[in-house]
Protein backbone atom coordinates (compact mmCIF):
# COMPACT_ATOMS: atom_id res chain seq x y z
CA UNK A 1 -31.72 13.52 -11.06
CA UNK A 2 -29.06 11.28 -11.88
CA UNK A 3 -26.14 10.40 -9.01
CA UNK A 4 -22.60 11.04 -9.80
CA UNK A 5 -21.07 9.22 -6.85
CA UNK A 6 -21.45 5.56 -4.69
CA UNK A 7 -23.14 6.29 -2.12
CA UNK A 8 -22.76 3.35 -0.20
CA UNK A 9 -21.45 -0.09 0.00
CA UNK A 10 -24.23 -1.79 -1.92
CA UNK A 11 -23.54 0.27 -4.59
CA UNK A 12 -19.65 -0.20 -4.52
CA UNK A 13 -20.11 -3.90 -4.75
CA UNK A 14 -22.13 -3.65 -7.84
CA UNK A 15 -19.99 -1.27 -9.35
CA UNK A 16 -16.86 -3.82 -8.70
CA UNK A 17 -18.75 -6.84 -10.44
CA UNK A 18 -19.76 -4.76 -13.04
CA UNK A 19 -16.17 -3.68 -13.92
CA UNK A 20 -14.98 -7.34 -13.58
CA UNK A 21 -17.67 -8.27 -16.01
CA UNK A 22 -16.31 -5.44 -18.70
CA UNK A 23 -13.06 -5.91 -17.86
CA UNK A 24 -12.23 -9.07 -20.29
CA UNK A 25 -14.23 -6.49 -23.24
CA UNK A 26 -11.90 -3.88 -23.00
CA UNK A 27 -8.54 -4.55 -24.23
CA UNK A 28 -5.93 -1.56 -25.08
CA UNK A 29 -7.22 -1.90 -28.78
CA UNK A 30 -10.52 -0.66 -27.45
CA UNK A 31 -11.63 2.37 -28.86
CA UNK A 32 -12.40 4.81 -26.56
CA UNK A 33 -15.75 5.92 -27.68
CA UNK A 34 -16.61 2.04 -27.47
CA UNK A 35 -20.05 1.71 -24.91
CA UNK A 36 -17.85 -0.85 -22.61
CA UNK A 37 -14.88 1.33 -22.67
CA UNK A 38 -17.10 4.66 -21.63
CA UNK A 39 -18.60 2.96 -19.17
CA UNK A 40 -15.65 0.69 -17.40
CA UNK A 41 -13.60 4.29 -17.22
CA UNK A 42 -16.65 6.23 -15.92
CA UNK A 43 -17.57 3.16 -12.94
CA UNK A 44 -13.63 3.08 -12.75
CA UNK A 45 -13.81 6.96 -11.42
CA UNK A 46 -16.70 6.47 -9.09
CA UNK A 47 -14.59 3.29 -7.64
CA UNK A 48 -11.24 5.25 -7.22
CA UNK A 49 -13.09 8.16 -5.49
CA UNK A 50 -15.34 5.62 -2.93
CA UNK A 51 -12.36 3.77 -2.08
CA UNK A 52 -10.81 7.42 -1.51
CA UNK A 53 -12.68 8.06 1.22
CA UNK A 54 -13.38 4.85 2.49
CA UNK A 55 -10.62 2.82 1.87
CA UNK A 56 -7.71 5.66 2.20
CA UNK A 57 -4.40 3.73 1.98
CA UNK A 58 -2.35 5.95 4.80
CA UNK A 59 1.83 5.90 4.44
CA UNK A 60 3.69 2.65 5.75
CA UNK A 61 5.14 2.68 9.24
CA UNK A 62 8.44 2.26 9.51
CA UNK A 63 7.24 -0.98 11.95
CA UNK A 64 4.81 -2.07 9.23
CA UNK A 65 7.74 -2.38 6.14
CA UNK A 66 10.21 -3.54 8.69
CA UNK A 67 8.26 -6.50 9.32
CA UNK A 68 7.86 -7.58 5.78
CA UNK A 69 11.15 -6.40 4.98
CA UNK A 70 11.72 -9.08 7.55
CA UNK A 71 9.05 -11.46 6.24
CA UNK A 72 10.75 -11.10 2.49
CA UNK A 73 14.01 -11.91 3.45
CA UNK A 74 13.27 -14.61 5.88
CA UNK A 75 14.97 -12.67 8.77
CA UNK A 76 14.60 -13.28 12.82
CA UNK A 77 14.86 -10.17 14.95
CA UNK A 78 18.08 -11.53 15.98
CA UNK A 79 19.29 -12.13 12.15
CA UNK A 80 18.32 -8.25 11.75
CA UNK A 81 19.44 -6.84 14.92
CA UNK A 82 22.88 -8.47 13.46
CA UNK A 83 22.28 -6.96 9.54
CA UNK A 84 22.56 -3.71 11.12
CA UNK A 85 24.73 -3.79 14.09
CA UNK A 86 22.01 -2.98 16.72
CA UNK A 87 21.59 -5.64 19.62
CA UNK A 88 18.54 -7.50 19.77
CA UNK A 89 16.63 -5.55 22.52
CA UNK A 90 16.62 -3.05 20.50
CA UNK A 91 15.40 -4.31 16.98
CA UNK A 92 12.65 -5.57 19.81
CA UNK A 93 12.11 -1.65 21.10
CA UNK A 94 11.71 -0.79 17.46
CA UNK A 95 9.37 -3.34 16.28
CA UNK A 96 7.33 -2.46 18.84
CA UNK A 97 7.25 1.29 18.85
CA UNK A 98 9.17 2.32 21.86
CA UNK A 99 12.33 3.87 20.09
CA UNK A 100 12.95 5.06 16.80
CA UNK A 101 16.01 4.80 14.99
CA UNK A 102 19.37 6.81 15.53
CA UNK A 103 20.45 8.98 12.37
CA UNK A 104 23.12 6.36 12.13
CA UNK A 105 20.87 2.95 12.67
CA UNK A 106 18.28 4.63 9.98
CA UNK A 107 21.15 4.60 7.49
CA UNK A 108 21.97 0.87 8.12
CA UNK A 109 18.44 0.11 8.00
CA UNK A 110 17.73 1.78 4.67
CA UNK A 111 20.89 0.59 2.79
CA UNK A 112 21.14 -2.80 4.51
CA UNK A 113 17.26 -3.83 3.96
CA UNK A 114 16.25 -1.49 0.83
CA UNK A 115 13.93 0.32 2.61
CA UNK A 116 13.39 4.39 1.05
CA UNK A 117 15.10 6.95 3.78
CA UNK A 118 12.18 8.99 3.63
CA UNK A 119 10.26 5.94 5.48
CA UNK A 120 13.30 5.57 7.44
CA UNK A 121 12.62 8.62 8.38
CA UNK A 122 9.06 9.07 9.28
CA UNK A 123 8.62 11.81 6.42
């Protein structure tokens, strides 16, 4: 019976080394019924789906992308708390989860530092 999945870490590393080792065969002027090309897309899928389960990459909190929002543009909380006309405490309280942004703060934090409304938002 042959396995259609990674079953475990072992198995994920060797798929991963594998790919990097087809990797500099396949170029987009690879045909696709080409034995590297067939087999870096069907070790690709059986990557993507481990990593599915066991890596899930989960929505950004608005603390996480304010901080390297901050980070980016070489901001203190003070420098921000000023950006978007909040005092400092409470750029503090928001960094660290206590209070979440008024309608009106949320729309100076989105314009002001790029940041998509929707994360703004917590949808």
């Amino acid at each position: 019976m042959i396995k259609t999945m990674i079953e475990n870490e072992s198995q994920y590393n060797w798929a991963m080394q594998r790919i990097d080792e087809l990797l500099p065969n396949v170029t987009d002027d690879t045909p696709d019924t080409d034995p590297s090309s067939i087999e870096l897309y069907l070790l690709s899928a059986l990557v993507q789906e481990y990593e599915d389960v066991h890596y899930p990459i989960h929505e950004p909190s608005l603390i996480h992308v304010l901080k390297l929002r901050m980070y980016e543009m070489g901001l203190s909380q003070a420098a921000l708390a000023k950006k978007v006309g909040v005092s400092p405490s409470r750029i503090c309280d928001l960094l660290s989860g206590k209070c979440e942004p008024t309608l009106k703060v949320g729309r100076r934090i989105s314009k002001e530092l790029n940041i998509d409304p929707a994360i703004v938002l917590g949808v």
